[in-house]
N, C-alpha and C. Protein backbone atom coordinates (compact mmCIF):
# COMPACT_ATOMS: atom_id res chain seq x y z
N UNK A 1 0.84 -1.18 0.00
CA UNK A 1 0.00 0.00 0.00
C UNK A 1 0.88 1.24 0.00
N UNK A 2 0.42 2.17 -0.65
CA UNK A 2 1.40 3.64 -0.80
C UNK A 2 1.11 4.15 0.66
N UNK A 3 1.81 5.12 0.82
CA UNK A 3 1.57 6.20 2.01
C UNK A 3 0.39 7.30 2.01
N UNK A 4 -0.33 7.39 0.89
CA UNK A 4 -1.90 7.91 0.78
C UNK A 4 -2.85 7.19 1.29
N UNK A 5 -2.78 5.20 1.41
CA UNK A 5 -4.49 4.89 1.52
C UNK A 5 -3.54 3.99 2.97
N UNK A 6 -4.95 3.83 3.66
CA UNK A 6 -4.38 2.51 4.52
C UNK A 6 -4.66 1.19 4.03
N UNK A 7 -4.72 0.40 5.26
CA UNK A 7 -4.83 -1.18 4.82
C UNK A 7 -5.95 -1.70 3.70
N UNK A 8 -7.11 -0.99 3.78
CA UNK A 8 -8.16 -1.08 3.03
C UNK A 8 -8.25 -0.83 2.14
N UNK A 9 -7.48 0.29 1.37
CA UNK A 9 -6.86 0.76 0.32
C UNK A 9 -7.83 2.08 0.25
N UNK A 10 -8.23 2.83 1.21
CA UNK A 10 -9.06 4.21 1.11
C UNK A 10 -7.96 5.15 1.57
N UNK A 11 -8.62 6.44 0.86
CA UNK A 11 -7.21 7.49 1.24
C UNK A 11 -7.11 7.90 2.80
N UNK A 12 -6.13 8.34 3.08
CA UNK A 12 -6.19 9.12 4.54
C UNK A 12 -6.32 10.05 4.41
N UNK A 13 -6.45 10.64 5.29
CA UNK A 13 -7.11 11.71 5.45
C UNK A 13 -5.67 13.15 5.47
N UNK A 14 -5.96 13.90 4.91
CA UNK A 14 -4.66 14.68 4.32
C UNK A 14 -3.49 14.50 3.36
N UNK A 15 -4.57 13.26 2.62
CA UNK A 15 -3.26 13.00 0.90
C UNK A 15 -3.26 14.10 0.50
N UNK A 16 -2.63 13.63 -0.71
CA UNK A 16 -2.59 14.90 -2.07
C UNK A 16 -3.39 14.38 -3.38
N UNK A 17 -4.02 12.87 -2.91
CA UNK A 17 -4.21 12.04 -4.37
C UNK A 17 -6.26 12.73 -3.98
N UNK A 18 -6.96 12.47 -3.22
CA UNK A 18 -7.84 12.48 -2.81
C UNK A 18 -8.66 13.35 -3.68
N UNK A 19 -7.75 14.57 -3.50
CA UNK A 19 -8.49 15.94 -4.15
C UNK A 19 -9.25 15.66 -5.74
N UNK A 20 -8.39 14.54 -6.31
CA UNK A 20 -8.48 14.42 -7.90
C UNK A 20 -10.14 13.45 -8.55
N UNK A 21 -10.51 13.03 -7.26
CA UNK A 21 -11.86 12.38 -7.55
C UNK A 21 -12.81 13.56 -8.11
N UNK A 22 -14.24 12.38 -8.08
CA UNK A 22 -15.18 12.77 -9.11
C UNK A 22 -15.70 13.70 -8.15
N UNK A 23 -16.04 14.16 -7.08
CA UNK A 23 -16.34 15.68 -6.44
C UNK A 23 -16.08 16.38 -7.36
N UNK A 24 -14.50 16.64 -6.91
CA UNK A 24 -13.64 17.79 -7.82
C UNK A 24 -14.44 18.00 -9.15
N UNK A 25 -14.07 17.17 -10.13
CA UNK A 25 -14.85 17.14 -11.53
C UNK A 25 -15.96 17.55 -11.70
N UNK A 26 -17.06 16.96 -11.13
CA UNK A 26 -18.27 17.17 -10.75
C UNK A 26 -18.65 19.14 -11.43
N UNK A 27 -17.99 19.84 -9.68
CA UNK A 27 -18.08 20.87 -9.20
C UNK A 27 -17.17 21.55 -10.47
N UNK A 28 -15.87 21.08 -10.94
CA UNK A 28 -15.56 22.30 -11.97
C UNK A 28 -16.35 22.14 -13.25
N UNK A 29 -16.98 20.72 -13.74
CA UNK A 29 -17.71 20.83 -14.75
C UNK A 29 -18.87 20.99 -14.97
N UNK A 30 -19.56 21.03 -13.82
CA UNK A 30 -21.30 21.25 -13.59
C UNK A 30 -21.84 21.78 -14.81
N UNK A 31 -21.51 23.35 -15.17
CA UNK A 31 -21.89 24.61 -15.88
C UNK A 31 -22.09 23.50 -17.66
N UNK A 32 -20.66 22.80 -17.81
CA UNK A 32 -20.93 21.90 -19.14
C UNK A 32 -21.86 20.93 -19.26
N UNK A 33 -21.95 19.80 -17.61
CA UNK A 33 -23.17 18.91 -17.80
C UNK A 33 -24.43 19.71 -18.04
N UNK A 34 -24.51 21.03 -18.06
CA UNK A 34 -26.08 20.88 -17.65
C UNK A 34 -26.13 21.41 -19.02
N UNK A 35 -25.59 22.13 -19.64
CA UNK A 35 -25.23 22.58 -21.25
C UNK A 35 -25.45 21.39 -22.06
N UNK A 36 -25.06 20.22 -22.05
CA UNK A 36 -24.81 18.88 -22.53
C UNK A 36 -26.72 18.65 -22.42
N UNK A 37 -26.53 18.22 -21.19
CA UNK A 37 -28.37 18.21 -20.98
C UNK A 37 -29.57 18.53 -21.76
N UNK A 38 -28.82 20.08 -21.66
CA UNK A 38 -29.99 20.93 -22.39
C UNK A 38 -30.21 20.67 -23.92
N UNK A 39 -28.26 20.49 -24.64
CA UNK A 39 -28.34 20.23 -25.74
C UNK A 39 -29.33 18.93 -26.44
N UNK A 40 -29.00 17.77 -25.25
CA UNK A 40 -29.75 16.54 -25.58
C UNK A 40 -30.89 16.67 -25.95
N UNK A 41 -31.77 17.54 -24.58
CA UNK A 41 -33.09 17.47 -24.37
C UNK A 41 -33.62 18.53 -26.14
N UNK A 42 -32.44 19.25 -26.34
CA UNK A 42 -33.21 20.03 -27.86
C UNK A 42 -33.34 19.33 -28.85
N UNK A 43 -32.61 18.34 -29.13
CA UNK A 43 -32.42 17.12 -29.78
C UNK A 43 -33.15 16.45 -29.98
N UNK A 44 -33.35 16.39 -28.62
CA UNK A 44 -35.08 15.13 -28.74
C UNK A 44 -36.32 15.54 -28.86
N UNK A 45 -36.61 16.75 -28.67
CA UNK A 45 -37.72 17.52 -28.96
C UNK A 45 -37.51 18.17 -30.34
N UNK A 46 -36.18 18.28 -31.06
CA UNK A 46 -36.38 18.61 -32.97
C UNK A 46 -36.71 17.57 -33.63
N UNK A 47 -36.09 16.10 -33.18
CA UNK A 47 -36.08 14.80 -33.90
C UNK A 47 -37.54 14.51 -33.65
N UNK A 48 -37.94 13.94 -31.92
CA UNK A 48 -39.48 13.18 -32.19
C UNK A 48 -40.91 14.22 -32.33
N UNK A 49 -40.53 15.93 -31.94
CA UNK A 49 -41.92 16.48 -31.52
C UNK A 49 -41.19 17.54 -32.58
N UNK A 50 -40.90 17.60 -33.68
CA UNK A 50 -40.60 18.28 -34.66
C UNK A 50 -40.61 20.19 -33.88
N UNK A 51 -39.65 19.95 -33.43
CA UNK A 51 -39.64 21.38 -32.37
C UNK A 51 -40.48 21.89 -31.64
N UNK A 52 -41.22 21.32 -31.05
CA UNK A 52 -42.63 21.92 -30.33
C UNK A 52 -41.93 21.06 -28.53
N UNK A 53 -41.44 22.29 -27.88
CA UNK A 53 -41.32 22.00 -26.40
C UNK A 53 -42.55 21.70 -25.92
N UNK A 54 -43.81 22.32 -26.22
CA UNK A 54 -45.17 22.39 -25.18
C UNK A 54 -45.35 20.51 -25.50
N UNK A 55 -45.25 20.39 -26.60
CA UNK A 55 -46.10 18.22 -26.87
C UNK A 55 -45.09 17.96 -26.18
N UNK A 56 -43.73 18.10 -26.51
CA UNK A 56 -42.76 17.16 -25.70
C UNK A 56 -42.87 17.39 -24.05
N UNK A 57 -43.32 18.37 -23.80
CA UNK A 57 -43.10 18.35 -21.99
C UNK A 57 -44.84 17.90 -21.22
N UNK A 58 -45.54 18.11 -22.47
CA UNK A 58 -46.47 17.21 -21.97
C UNK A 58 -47.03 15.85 -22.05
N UNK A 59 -46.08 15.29 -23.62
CA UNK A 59 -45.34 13.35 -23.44
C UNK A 59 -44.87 13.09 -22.10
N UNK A 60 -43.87 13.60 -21.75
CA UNK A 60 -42.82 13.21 -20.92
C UNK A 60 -43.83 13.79 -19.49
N UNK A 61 -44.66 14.47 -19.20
CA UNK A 61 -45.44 14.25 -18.03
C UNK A 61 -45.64 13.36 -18.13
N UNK A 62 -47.04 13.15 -19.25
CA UNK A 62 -48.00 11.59 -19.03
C UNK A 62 -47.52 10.71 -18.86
N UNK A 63 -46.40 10.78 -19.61
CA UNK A 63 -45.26 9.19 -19.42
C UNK A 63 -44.45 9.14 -18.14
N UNK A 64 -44.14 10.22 -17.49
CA UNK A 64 -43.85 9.90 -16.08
C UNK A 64 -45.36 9.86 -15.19
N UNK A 65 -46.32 10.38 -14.93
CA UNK A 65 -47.19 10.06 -14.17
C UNK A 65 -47.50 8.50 -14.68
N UNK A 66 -47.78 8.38 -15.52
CA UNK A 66 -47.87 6.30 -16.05
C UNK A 66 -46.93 5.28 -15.34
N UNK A 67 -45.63 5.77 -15.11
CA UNK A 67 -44.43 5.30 -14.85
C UNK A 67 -44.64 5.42 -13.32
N UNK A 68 -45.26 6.38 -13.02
CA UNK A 68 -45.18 6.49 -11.22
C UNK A 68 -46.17 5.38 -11.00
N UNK A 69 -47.07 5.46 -11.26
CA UNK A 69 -48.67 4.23 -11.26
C UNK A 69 -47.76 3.02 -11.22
N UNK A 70 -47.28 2.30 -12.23
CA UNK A 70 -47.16 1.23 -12.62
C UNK A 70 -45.61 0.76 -11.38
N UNK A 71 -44.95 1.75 -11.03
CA UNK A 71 -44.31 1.83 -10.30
C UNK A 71 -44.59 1.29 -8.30
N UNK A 72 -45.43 2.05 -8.08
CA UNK A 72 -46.39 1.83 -6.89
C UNK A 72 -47.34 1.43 -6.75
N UNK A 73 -47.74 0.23 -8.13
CA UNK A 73 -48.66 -0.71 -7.61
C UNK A 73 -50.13 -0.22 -7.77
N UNK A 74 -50.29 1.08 -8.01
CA UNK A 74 -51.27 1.68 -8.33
C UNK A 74 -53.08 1.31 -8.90
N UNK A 75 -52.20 0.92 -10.16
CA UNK A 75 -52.96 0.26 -11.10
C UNK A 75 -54.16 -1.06 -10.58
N UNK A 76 -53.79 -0.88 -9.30
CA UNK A 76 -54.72 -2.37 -8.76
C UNK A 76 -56.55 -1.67 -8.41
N UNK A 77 -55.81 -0.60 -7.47
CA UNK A 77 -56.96 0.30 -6.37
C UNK A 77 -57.10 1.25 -7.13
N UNK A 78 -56.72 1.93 -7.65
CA UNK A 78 -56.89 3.88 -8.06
C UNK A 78 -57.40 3.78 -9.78
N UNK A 79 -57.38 4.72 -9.95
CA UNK A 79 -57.58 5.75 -11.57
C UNK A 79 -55.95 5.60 -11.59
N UNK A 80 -55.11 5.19 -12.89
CA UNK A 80 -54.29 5.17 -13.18
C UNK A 80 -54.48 6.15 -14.47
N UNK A 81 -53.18 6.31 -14.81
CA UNK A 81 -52.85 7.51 -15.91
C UNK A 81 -52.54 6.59 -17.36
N UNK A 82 -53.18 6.42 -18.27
CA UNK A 82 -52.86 5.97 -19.13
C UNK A 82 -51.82 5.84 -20.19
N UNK A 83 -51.20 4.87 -20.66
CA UNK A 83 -49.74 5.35 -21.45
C UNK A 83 -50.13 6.20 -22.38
N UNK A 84 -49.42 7.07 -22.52
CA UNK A 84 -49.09 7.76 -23.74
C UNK A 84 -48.50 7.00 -25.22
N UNK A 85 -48.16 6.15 -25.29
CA UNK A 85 -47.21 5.54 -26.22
C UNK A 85 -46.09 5.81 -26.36
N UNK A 86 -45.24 5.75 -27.67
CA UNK A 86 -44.22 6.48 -27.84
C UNK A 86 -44.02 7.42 -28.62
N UNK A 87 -42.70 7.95 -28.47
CA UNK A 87 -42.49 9.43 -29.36
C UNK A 87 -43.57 9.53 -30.35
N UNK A 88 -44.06 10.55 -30.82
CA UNK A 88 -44.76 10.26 -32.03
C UNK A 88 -43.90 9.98 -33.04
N UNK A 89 -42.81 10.21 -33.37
CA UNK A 89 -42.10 10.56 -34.22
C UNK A 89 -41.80 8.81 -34.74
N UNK A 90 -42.25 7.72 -33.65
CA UNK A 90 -42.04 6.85 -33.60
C UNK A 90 -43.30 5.53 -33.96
N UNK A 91 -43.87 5.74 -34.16
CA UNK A 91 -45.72 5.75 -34.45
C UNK A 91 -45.46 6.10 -36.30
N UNK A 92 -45.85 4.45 -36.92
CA UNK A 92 -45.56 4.67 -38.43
C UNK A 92 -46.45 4.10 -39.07
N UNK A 93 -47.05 4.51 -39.84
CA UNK A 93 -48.43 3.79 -40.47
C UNK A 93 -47.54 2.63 -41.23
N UNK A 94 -48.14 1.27 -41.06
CA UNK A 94 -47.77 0.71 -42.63
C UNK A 94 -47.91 0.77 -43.50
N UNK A 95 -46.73 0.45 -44.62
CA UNK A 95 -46.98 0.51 -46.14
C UNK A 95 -48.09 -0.41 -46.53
N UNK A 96 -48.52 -0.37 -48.01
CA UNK A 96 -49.30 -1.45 -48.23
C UNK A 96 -48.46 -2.66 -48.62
N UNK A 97 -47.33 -2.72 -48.76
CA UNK A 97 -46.64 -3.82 -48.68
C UNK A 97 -46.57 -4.99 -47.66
N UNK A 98 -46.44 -3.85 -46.75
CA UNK A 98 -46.43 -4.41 -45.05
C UNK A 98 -47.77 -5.44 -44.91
N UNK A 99 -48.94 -4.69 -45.42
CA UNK A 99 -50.18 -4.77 -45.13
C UNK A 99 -50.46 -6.32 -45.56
N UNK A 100 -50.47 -5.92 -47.13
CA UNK A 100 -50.47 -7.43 -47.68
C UNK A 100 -49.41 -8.82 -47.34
N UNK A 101 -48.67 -8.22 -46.81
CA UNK A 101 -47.30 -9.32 -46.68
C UNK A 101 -48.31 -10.01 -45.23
N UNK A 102 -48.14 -9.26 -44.22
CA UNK A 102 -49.05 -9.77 -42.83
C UNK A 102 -50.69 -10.24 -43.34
N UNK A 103 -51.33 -9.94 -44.24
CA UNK A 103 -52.53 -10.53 -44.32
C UNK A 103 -53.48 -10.04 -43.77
N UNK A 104 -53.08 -8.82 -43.10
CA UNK A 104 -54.36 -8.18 -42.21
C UNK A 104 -54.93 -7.28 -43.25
N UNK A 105 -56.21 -6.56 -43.20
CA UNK A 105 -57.28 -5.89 -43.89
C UNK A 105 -56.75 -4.61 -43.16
N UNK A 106 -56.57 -3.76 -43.77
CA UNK A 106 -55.92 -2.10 -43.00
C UNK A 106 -57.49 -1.33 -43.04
N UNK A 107 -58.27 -1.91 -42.43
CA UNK A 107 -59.45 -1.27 -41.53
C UNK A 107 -60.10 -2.00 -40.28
């Protein structure tokens, strides 16, 4: 074992190695994660809700209140919140290729 951790291999208390963990990082990069975040979240609201923040933040309610229900058992005793589905962007009519290949009547 070096002269930083003891037997267990955790640091002591007054290294010099300690400082270099994910705290540190954390706290100097915060300002970029949440930049990163934001970028994602624009991303996913140009790709599935063709730029419209108001549908996307009211998907992502319904789909978390659904998620809380199904979560706590809900669904047994109460009014549960119904799924939303998915993205719309994700929701694709079939071709008539599709149609005829499966055999189903598209009405």
């Amino acid at each position: 074992m070096s002269a930083q951790r003891d037997a267990h291999g955790r640091f002591i208390a007054g290294n010099t190695l300690g400082c270099l963990g994910a705290a540190v990082t954390v706290r100097r990069y915060r300002h970029k994660l949440s930049e990163w975040g934001r970028k994602g979240y624009e991303a996913v609201v140009d790709k599935y809700f063709n730029g419209s923040f108001d549908a996307a933040n009211e998907w992502l309610a319904k789909k978390g209140q659904h998620a809380q229900d199904q979560l706590n058992g809900y669904e047994q005793f109460y009014f549960t919140f119904p799924d939303p589905g998915p993205h719309p962007a994700h929701i694709q009519t079939p071709t008539n290729a599709e149609i005829n290949a499966s055999g189903e009547l598209p009405f």
